[in-house]
N, C-alpha and C. Protein backbone atom coordinates (compact mmCIF):
# COMPACT_ATOMS: atom_id res chain seq x y z
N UNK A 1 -8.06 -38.60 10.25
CA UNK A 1 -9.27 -38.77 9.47
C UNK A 1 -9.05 -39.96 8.54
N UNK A 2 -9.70 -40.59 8.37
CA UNK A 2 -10.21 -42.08 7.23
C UNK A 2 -9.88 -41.35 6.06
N UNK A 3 -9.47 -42.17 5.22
CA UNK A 3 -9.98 -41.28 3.56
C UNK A 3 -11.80 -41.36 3.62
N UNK A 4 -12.50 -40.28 2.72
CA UNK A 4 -13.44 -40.07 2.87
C UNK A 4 -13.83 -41.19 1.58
N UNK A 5 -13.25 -41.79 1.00
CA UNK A 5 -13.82 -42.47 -0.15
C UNK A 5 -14.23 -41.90 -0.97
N UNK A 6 -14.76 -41.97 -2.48
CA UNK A 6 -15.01 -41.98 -3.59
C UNK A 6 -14.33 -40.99 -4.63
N UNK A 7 -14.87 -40.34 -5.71
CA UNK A 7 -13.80 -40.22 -6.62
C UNK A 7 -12.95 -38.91 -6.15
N UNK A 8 -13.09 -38.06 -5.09
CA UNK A 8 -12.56 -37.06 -4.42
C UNK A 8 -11.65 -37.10 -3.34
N UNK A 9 -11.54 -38.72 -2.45
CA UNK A 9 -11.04 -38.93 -1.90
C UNK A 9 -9.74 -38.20 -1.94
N UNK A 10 -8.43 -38.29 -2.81
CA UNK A 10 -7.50 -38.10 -2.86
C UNK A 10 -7.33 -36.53 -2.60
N UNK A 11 -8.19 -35.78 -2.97
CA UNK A 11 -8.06 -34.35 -2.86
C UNK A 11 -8.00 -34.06 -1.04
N UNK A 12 -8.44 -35.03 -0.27
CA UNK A 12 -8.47 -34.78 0.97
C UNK A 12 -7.11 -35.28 1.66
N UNK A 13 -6.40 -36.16 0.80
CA UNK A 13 -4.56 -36.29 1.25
C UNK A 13 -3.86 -35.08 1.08
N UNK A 14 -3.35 -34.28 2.44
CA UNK A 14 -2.55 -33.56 2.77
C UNK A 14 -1.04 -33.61 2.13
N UNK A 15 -0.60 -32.91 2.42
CA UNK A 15 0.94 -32.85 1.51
C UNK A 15 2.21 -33.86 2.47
N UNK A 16 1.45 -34.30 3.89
CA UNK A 16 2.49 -35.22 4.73
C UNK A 16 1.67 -36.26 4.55
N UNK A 17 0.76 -36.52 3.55
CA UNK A 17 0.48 -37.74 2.95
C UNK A 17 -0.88 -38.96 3.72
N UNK A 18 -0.99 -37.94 5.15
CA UNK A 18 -2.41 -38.38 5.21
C UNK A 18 -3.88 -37.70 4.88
N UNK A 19 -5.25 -38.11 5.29
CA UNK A 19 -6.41 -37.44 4.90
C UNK A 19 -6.70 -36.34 6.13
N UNK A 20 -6.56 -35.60 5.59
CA UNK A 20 -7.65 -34.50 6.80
C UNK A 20 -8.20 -33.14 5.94
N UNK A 21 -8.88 -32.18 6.36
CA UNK A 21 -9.48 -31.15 6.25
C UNK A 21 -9.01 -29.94 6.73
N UNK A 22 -8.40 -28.79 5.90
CA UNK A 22 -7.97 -27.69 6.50
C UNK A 22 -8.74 -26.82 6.71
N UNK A 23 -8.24 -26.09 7.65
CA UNK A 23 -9.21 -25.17 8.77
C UNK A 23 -8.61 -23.70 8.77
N UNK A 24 -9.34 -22.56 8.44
CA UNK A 24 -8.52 -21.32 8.63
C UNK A 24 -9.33 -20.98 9.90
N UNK A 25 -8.28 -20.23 11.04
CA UNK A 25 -8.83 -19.50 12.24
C UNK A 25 -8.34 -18.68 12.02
N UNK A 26 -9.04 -17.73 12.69
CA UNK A 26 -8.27 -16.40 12.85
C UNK A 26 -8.53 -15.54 14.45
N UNK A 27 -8.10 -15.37 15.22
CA UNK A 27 -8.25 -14.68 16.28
C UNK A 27 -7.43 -13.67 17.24
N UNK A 28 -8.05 -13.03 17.87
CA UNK A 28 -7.98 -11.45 18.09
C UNK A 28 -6.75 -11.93 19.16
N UNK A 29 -5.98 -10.54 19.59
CA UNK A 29 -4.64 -10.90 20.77
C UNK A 29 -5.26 -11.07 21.91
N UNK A 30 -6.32 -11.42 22.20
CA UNK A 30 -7.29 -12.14 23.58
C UNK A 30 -7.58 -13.40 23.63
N UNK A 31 -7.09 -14.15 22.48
CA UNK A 31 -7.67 -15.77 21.51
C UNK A 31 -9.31 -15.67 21.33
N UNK A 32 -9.76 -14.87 20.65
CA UNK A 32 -11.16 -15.09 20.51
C UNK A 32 -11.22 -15.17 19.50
N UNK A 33 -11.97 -16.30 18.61
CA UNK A 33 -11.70 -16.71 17.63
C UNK A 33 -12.95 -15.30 16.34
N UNK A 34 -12.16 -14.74 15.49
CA UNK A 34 -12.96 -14.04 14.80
C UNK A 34 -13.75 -14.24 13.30
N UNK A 35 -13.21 -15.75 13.23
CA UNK A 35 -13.25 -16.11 11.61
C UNK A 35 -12.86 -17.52 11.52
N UNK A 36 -13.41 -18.23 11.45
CA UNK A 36 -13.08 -19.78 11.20
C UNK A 36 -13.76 -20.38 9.96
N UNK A 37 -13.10 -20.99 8.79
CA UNK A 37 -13.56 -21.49 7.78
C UNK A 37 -12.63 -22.71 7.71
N UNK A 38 -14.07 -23.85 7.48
CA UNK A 38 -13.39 -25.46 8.03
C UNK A 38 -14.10 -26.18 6.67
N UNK A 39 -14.12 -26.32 5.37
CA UNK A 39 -14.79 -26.77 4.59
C UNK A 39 -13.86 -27.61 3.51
N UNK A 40 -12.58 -27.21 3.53
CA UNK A 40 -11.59 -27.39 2.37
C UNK A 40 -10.83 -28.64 2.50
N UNK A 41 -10.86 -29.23 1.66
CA UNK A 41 -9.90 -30.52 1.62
C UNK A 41 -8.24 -30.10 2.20
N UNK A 42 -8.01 -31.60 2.74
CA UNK A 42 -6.27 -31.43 2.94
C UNK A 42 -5.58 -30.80 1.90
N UNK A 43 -5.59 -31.21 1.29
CA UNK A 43 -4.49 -30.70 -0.23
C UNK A 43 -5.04 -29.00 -0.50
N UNK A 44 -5.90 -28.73 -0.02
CA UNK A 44 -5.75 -26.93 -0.55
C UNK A 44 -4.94 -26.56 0.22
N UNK A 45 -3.93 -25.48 -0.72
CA UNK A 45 -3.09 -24.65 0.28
C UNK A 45 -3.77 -23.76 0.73
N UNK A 46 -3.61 -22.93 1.98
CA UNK A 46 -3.72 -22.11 3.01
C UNK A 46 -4.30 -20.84 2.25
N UNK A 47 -3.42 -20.27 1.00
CA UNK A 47 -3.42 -18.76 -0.15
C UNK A 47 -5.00 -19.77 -0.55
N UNK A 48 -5.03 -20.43 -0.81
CA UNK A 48 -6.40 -20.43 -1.63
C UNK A 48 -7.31 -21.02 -0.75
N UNK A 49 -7.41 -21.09 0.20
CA UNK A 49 -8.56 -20.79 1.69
C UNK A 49 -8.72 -19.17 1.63
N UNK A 50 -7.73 -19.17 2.27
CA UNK A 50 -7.66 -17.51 2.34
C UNK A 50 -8.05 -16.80 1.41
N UNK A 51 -7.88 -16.38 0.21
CA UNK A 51 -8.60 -15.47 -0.97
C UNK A 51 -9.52 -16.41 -1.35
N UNK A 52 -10.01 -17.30 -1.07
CA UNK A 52 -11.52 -17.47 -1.25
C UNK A 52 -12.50 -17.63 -0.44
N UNK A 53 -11.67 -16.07 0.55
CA UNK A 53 -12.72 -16.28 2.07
C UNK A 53 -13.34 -14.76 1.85
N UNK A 54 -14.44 -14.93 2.65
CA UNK A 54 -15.01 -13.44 3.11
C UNK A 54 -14.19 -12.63 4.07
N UNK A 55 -13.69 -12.96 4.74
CA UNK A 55 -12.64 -12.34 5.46
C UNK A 55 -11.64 -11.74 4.79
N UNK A 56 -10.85 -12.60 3.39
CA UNK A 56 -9.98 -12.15 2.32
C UNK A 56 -10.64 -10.92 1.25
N UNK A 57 -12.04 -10.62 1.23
CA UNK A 57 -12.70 -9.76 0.38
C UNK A 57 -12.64 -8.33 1.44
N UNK A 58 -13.34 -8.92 2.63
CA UNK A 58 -13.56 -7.61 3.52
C UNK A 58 -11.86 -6.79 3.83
N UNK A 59 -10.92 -7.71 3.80
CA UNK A 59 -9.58 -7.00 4.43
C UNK A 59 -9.66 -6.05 3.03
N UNK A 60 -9.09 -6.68 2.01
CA UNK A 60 -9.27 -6.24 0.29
C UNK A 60 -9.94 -5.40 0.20
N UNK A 61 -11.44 -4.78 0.52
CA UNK A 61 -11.86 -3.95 0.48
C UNK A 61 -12.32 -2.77 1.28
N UNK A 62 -11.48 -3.45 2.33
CA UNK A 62 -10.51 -2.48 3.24
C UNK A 62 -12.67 -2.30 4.37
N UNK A 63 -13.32 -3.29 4.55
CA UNK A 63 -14.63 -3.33 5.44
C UNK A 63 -14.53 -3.90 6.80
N UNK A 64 -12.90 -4.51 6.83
CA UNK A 64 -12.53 -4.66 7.88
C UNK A 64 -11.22 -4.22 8.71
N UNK A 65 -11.28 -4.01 9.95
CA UNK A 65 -9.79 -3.38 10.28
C UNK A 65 -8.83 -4.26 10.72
N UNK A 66 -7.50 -4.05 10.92
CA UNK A 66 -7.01 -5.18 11.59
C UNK A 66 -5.74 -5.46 11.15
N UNK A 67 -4.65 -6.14 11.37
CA UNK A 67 -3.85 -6.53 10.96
C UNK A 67 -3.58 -8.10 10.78
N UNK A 68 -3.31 -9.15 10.17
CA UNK A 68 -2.97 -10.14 10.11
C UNK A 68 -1.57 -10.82 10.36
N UNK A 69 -1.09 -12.29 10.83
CA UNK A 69 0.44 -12.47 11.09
C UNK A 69 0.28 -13.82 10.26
N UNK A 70 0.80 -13.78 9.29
CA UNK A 70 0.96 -15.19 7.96
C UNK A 70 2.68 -15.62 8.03
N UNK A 71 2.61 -17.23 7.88
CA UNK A 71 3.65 -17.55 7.12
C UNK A 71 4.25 -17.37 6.17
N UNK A 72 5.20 -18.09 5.73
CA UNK A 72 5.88 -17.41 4.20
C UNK A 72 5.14 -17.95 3.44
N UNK A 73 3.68 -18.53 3.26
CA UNK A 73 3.29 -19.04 2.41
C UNK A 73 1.68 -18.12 1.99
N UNK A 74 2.52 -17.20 2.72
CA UNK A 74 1.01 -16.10 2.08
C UNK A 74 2.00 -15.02 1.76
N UNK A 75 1.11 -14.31 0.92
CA UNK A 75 1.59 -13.17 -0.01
C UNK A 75 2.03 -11.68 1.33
N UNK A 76 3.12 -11.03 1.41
CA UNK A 76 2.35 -9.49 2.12
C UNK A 76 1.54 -8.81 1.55
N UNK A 77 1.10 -7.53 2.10
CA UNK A 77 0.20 -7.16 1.76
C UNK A 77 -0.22 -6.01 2.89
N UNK A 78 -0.66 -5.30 2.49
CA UNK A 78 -1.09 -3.78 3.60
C UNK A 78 -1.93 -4.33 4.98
N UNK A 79 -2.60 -5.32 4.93
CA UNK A 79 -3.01 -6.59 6.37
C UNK A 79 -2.70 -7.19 6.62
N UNK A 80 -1.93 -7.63 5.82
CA UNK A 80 -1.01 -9.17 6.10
C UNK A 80 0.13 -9.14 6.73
N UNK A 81 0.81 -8.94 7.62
CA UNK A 81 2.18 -8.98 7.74
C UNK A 81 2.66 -10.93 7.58
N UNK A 82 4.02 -10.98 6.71
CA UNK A 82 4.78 -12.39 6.71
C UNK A 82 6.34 -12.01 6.97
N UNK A 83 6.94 -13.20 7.09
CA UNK A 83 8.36 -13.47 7.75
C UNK A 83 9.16 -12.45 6.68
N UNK A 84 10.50 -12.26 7.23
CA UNK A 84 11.27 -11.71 6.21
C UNK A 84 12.02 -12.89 6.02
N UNK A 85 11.75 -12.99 4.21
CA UNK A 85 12.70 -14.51 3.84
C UNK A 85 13.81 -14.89 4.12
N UNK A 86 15.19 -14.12 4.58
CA UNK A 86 16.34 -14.37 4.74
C UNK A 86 17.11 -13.53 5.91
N UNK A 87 16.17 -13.40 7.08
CA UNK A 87 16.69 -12.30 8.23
C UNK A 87 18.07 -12.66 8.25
N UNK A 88 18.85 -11.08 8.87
CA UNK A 88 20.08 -11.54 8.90
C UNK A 88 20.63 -10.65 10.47
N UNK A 89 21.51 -11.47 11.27
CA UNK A 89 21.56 -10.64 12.41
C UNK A 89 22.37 -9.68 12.58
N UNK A 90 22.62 -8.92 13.19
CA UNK A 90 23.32 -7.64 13.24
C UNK A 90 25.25 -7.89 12.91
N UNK A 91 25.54 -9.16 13.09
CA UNK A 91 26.85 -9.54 13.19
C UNK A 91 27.36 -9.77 11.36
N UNK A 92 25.90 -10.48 11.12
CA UNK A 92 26.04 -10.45 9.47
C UNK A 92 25.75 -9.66 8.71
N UNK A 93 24.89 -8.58 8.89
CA UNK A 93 24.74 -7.21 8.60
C UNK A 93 26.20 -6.42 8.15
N UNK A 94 27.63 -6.92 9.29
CA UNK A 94 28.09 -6.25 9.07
C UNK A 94 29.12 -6.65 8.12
């Protein structure tokens, strides 16, 4: 993407330092897409797409069912499943 120009421009430089627009999808284990919100500048992180989505209210108020699969850059949460920060394998376990 171009920079979009004027005094907002910069809000649309991503954190690898070019312009684009982030996109949340979300879709079912068939790939059908159930939720797509495409409005947000590069530079918003992902947590603040997400809780300022309708999709983030309905899970929250529990109007939708489902489970979610996030990076480490979303919170857990009773829908959310994310990574475990420091897995360790059975050899280091011991």
């Amino acid at each position: 993407m171009l920079s979009p120009g004027g005094e907002d421009a910069e809000l649309f430089r991503n954190r690898k330092g070019f312009f684009s627009i982030n996109v949340q999808a979300v879709c079912d284990p068939d790939l059908n897409f159930l939720n797509i919100v495409a409005k947000w500048y590069g530079s918003a992180h992902d947590t603040r797409i997400f809780e300022n989505s309708q999709l983030y209210d309905d899970l929250e108020e529990q109007r939708a069912p489902g489970l979610l699969l996030g990076d480490n850059g979303y919170t857990l949460s009773h829908y959310l499943i994310t990574p475990f920060e420091n897995p360790l394998s059975r050899e280091q376990k011991r």
